[in-house]
C-alpha atoms as a PDB file:
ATOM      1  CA  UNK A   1     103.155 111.578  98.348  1.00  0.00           C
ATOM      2  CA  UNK A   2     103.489 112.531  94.921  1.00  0.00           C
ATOM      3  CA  UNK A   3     100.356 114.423  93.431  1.00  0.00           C
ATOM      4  CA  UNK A   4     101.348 114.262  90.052  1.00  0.00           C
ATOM      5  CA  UNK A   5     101.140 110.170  90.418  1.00  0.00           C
ATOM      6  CA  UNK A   6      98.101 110.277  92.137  1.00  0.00           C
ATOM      7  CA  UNK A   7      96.286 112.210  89.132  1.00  0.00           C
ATOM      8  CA  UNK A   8      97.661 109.390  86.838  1.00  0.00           C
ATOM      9  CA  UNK A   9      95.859 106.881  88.658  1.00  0.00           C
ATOM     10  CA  UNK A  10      92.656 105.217  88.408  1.00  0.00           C
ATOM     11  CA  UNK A  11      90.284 105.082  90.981  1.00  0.00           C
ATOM     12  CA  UNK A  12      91.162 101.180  90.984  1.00  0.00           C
ATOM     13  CA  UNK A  13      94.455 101.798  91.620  1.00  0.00           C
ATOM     14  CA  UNK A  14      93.832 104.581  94.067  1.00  0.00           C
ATOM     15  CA  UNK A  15      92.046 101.976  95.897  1.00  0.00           C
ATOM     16  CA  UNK A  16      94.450  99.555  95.965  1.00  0.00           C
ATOM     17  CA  UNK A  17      97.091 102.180  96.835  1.00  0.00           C
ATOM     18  CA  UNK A  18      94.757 103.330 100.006  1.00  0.00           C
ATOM     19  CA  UNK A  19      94.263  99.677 100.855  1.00  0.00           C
ATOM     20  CA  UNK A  20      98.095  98.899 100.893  1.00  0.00           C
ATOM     21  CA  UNK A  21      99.214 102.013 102.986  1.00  0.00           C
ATOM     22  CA  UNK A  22      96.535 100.720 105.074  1.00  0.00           C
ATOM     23  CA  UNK A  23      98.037  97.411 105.871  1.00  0.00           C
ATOM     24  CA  UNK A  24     101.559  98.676 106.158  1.00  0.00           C
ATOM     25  CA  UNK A  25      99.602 101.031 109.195  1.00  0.00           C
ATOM     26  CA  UNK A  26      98.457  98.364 110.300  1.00  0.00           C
ATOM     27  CA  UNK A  27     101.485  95.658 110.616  1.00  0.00           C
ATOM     28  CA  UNK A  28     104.037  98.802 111.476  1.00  0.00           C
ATOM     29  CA  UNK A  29     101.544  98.789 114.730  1.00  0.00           C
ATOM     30  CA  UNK A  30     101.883  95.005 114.724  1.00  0.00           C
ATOM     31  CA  UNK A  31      97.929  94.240 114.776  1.00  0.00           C
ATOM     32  CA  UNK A  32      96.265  91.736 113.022  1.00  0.00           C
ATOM     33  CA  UNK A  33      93.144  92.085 110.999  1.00  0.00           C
ATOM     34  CA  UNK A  34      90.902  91.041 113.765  1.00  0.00           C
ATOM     35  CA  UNK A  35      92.551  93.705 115.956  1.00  0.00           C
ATOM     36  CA  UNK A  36      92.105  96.124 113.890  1.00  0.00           C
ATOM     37  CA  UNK A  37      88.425  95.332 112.906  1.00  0.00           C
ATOM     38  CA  UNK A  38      87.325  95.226 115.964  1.00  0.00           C
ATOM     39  CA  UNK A  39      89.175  98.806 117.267  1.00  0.00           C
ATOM     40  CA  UNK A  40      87.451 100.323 113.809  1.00  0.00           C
ATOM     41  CA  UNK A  41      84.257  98.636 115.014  1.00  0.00           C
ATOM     42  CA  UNK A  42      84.077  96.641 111.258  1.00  0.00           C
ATOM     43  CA  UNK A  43      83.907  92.925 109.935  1.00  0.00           C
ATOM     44  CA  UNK A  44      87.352  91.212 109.559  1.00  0.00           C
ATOM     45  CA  UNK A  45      85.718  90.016 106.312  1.00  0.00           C
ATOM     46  CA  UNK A  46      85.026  93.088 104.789  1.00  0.00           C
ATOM     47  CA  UNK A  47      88.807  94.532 105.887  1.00  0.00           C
ATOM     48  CA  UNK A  48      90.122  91.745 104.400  1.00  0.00           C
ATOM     49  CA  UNK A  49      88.766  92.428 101.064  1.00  0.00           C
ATOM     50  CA  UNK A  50      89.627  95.607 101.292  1.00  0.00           C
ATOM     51  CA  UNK A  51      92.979  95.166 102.057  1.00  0.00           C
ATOM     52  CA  UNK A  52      93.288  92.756  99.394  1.00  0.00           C
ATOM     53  CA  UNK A  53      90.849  94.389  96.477  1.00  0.00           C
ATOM     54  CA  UNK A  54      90.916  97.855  97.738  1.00  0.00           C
ATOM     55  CA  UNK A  55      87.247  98.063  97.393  1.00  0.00           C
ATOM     56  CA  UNK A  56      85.259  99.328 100.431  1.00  0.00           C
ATOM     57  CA  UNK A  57      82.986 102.022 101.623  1.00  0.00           C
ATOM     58  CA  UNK A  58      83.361 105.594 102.546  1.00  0.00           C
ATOM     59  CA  UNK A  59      82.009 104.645 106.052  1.00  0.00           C
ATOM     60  CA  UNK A  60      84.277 101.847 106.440  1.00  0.00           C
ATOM     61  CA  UNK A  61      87.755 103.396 105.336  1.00  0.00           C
ATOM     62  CA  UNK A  62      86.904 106.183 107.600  1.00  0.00           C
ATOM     63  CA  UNK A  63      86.204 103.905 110.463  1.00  0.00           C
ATOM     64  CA  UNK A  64      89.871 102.007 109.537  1.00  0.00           C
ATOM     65  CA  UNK A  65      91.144 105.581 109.463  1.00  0.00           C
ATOM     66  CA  UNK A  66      89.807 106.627 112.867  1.00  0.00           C
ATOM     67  CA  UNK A  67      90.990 103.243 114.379  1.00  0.00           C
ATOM     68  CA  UNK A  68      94.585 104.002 113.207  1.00  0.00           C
ATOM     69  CA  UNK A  69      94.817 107.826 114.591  1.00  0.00           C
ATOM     70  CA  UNK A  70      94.577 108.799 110.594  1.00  0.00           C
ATOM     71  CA  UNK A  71      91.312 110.313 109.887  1.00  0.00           C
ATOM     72  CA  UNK A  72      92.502 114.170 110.333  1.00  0.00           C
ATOM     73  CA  UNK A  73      93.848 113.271 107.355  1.00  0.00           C
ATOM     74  CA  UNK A  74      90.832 113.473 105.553  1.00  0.00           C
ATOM     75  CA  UNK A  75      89.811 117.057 106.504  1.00  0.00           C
ATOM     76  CA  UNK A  76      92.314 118.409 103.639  1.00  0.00           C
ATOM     77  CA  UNK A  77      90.020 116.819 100.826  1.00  0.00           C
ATOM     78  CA  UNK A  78      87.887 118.465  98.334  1.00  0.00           C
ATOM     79  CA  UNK A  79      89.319 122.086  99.525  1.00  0.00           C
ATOM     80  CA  UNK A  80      88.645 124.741  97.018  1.00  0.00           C
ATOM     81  CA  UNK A  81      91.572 126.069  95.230  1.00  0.00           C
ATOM     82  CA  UNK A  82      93.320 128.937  96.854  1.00  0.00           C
ATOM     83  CA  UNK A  83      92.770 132.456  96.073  1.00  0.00           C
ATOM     84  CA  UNK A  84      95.287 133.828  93.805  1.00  0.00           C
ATOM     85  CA  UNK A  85      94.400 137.595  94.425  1.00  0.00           C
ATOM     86  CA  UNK A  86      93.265 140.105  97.018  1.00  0.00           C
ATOM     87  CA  UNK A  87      90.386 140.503  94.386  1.00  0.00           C
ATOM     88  CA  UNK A  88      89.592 136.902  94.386  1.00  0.00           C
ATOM     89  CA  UNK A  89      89.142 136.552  98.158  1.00  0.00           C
ATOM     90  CA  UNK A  90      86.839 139.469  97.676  1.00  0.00           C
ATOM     91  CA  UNK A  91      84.950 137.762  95.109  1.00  0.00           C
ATOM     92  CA  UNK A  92      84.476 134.859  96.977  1.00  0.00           C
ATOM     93  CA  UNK A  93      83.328 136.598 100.462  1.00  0.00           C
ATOM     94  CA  UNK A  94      80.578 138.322  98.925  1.00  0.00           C
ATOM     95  CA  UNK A  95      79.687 135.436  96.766  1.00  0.00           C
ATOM     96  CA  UNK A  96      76.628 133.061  97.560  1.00  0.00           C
ATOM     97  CA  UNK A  97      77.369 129.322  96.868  1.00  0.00           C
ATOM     98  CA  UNK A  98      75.012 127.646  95.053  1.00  0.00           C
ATOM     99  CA  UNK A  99      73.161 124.156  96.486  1.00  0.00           C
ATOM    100  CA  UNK A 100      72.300 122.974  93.163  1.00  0.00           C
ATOM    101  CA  UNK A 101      74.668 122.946  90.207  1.00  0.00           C
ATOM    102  CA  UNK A 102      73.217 124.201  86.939  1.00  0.00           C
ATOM    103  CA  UNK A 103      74.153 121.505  84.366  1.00  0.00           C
END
């Protein structure tokens, strides 16, 4: 997928976006909602409003994602940036990570 369009979008829209690619999972595997609610071990009710507002939990799009052989998908998120330099990986080896932020 494009990144550059993702960064454009709101999380609204992200949401929506997420919630359609979703439903195209789900009909390419020809389910319907109540098959696929109960494999992801959810409420048709709340996969039906998130397939139509794209509003819904953390909990419950990974349970969707799970259900539809997806959710490996999720382990690239929220990766730190790579290293641009020997020095860099260096720097980052020997560096503690803070718990807390400071601001």
């Amino acid at each position: 997928m494009n990144t550059t369009m993702l960064t454009l979008m709101n999380t609204a829209e992200t949401g929506k976006s997420l919630a359609a690619r979703t439903k195209t999972l789900r009909l390419l595997k020809n389910w319907t909602r109540e098959t696929l609610a109960r494999r992801a071990g959810v409420s048709t009710a709340s996969l039906k409003r998130f397939e139509t507002t794209g509003k819904a939990s953390l909990d419950l799009i990974l349970k969707l994602a799970h259900a539809l052989s997806r959710l490996d998908e999720f382990s690239e998120l929220f990766q730190p940036p790579a290293a641009q330099s020997i020095e860099e990986l260096d720097r980052r080896a020997g560096k503690i990570i803070r718990k807390r932020g400071s601001i």
